[in-house]
N, C-alpha and C. Protein backbone atom coordinates (compact mmCIF):
# COMPACT_ATOMS: atom_id res chain seq x y z
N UNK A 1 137.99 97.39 115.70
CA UNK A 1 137.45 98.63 115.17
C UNK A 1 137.24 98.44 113.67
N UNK A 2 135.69 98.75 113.19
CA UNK A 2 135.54 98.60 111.89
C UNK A 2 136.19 100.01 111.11
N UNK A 3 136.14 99.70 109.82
CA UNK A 3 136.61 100.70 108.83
C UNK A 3 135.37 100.71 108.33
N UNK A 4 135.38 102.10 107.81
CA UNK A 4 134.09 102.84 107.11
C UNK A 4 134.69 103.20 105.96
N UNK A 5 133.80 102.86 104.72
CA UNK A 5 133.82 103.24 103.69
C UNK A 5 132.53 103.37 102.95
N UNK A 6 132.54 104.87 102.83
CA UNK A 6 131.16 105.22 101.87
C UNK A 6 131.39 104.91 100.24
N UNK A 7 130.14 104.63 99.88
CA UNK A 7 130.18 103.97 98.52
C UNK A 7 129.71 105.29 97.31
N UNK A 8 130.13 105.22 96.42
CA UNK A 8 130.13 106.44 95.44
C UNK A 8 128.87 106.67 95.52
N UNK A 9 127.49 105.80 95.19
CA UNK A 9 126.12 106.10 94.79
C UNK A 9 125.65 107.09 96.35
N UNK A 10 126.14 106.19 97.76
CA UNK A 10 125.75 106.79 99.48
C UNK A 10 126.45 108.42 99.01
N UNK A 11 127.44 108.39 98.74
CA UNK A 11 127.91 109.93 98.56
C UNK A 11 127.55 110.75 97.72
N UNK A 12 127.09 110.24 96.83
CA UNK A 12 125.86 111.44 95.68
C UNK A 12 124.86 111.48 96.04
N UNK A 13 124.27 110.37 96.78
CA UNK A 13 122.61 110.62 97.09
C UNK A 13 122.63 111.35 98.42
N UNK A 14 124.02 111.77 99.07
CA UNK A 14 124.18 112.43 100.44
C UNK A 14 124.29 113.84 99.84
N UNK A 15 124.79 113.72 98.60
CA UNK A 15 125.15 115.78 97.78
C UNK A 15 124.05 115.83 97.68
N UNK A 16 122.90 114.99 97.18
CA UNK A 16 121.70 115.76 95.93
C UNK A 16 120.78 116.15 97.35
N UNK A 17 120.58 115.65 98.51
CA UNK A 17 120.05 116.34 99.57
C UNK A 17 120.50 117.06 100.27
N UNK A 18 122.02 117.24 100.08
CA UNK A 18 122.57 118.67 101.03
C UNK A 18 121.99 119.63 99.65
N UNK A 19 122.55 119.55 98.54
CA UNK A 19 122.52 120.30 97.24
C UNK A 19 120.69 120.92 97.34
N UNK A 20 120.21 119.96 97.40
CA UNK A 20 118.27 120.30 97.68
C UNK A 20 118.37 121.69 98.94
N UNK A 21 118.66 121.17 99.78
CA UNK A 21 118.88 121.57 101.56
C UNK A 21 118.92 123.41 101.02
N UNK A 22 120.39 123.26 100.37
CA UNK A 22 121.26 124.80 100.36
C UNK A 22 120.64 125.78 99.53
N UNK A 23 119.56 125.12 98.78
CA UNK A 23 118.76 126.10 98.29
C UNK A 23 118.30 127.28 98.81
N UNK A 24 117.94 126.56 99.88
CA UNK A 24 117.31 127.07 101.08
C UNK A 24 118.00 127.85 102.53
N UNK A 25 118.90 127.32 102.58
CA UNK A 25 119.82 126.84 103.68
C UNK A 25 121.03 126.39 103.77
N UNK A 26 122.12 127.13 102.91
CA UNK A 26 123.46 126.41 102.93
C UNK A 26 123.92 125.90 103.90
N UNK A 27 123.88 127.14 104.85
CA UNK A 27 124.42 126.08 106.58
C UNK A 27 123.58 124.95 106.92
N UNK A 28 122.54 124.72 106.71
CA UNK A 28 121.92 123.86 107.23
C UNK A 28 122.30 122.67 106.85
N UNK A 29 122.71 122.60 105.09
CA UNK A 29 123.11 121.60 104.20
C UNK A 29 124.17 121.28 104.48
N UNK A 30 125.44 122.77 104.88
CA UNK A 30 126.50 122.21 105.81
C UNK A 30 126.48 121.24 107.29
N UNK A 31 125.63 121.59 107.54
CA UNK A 31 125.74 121.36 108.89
C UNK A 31 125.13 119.62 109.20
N UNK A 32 124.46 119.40 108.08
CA UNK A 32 123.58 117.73 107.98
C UNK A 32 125.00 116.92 107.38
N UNK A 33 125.74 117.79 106.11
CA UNK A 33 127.30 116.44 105.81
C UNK A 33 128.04 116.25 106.59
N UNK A 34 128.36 117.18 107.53
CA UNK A 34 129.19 117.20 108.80
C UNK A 34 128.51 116.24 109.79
N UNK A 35 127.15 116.28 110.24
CA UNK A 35 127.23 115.68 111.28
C UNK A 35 126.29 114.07 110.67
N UNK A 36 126.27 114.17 109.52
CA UNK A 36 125.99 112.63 108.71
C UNK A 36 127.68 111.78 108.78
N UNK A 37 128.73 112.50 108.43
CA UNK A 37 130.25 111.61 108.54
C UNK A 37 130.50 111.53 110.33
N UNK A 38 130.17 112.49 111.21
CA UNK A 38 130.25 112.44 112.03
C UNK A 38 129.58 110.86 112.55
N UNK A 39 128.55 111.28 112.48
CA UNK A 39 127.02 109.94 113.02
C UNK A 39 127.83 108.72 112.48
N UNK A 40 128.37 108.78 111.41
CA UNK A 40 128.57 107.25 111.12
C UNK A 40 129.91 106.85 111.16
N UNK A 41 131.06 107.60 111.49
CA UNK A 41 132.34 107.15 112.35
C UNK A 41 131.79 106.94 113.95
N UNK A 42 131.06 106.49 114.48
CA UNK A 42 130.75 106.26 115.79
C UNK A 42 130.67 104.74 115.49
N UNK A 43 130.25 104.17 114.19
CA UNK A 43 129.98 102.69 113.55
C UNK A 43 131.42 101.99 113.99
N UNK A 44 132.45 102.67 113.55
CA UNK A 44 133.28 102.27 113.44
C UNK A 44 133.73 101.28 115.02
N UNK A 45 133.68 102.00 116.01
CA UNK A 45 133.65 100.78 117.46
C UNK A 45 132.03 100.50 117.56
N UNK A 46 131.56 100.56 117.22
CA UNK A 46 129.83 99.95 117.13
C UNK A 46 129.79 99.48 116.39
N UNK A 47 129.77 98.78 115.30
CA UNK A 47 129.05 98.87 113.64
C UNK A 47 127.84 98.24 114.08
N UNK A 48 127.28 97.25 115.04
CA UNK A 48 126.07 97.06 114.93
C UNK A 48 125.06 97.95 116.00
N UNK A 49 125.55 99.39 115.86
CA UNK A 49 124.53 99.98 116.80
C UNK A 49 123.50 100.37 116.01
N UNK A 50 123.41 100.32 114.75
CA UNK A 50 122.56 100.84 114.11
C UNK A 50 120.95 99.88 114.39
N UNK A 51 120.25 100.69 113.89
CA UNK A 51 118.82 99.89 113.63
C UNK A 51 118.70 99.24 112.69
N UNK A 52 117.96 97.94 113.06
CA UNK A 52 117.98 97.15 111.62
C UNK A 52 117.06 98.04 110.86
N UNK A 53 116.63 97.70 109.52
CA UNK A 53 115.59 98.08 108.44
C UNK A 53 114.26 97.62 108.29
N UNK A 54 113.53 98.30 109.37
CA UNK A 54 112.19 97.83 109.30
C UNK A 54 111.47 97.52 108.31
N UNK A 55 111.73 97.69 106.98
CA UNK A 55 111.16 96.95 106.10
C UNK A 55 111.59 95.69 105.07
N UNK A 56 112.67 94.99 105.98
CA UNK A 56 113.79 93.96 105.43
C UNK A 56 113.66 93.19 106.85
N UNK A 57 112.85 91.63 106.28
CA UNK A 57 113.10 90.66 108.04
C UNK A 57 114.60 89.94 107.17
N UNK A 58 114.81 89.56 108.47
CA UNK A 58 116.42 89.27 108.25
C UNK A 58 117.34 89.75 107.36
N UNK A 59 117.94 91.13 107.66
CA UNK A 59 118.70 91.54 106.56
C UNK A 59 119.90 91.59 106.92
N UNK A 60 121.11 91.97 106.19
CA UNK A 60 122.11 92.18 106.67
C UNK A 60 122.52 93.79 106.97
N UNK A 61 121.39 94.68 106.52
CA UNK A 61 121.37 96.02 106.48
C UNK A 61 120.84 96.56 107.74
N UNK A 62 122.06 97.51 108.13
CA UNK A 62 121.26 98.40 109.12
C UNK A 62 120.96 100.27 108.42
N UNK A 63 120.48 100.34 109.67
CA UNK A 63 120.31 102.07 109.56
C UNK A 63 121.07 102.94 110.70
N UNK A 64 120.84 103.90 110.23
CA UNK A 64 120.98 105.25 111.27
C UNK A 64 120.34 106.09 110.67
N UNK A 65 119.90 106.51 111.54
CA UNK A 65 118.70 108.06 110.96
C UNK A 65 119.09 109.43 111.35
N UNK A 66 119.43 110.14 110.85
CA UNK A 66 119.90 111.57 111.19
C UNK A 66 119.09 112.20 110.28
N UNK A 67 118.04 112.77 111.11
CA UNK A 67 117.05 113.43 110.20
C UNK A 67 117.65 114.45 109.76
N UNK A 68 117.30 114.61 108.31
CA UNK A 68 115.98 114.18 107.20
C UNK A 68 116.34 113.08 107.15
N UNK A 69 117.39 112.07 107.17
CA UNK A 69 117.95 111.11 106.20
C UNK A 69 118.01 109.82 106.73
N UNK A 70 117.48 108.88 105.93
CA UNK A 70 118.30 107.88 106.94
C UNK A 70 119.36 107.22 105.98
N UNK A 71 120.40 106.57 106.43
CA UNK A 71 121.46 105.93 105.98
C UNK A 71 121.67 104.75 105.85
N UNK A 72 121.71 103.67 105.11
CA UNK A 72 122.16 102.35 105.13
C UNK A 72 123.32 101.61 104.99
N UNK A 73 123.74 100.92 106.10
CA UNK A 73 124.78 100.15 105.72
C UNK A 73 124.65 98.52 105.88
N UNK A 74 125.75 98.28 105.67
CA UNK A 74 126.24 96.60 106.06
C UNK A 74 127.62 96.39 106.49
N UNK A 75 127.91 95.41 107.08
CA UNK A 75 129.18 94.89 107.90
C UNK A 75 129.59 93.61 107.21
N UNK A 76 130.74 94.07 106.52
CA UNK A 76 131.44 92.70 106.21
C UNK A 76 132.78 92.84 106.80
N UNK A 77 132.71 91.46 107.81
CA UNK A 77 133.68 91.59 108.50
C UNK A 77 134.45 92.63 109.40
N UNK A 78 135.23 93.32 109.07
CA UNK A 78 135.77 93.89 109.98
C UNK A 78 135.32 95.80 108.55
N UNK A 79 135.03 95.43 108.36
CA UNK A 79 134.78 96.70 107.01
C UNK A 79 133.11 96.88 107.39
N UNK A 80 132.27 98.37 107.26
CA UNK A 80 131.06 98.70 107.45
C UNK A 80 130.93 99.82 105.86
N UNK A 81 130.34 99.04 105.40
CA UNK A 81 129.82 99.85 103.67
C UNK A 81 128.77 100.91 104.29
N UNK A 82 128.92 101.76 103.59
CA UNK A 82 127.63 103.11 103.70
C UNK A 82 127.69 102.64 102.30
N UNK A 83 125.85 102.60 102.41
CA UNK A 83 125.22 102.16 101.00
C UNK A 83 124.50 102.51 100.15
N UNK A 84 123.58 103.50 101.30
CA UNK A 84 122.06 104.02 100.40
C UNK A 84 122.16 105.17 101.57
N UNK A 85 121.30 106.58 100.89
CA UNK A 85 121.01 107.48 101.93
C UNK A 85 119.97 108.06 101.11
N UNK A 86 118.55 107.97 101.77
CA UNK A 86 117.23 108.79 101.28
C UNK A 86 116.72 109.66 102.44
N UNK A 87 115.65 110.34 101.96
CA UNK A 87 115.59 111.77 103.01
C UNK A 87 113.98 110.42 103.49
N UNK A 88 113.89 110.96 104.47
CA UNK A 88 112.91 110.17 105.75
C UNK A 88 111.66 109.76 104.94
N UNK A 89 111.38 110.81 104.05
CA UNK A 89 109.71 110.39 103.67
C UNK A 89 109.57 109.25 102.57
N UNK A 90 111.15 109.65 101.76
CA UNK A 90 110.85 108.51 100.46
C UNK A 90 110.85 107.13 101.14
N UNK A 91 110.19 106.34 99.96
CA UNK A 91 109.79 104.85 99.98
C UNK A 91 111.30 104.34 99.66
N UNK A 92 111.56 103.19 100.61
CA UNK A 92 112.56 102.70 100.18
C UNK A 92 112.53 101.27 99.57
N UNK A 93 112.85 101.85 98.34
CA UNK A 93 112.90 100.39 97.21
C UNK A 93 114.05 99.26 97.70
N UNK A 94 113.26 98.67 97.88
CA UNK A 94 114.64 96.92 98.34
C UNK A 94 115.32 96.91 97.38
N UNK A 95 114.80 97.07 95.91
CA UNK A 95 115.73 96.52 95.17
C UNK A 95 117.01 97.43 94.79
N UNK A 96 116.91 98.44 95.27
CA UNK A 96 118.36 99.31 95.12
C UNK A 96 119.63 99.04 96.56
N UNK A 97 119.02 98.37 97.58
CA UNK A 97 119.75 97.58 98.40
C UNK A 97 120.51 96.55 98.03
N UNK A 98 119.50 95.45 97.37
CA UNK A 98 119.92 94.24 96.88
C UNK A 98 121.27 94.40 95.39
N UNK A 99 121.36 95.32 95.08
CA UNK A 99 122.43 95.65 94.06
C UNK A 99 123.18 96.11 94.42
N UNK A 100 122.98 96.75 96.25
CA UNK A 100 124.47 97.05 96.45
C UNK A 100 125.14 96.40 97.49
């Protein structure tokens, strides 16, 4: 069983889109952090269920998508990093992967 650990930058870029969300929609914004920690303790006896990153050939990064968002991680060893989280439409820059 892997261990999950979200990374400080995955957990602010997970506030500034609930924080966007609750403008609108507090529950809703509630209801996407809840079932975003939810979605990705399932990693933990999976870690490679995720989808790789269709725009990375051979990476070590996967995804999970829980719309709006999708999520990125990696597996080292017996540990699964949450790394990056952007809402579905943005472009995802490689190079903010590659630094983390």
């Amino acid at each position: 069983m892997a261990r999950i650990i979200w990374t400080e930058p995955a957990l602010n870029e997970l506030d500034e889109i609930a924080d966007y969300i609750s403008l609108d929609n507090p529950t809703a914004a509630k209801k996407l952090v809840r079932s975003a920690f939810k979605e990705i303790e399932r990693l933990a006896p999976h870690p490679k269920s995720g989808k790789l990153v269709d725009e990375i050939d051979n990476s070590v990064y996967r995804e999970v998508v829980l719309s709006p968002c999708r999520i990125f991680y990696r597996q080292e060893h017996e540990i699964v990093y949450i790394v990056h989280v952007i809402r579905e439409e943005q472009y995802l820059h490689l190079d903010i992967l590659k630094l983390r």
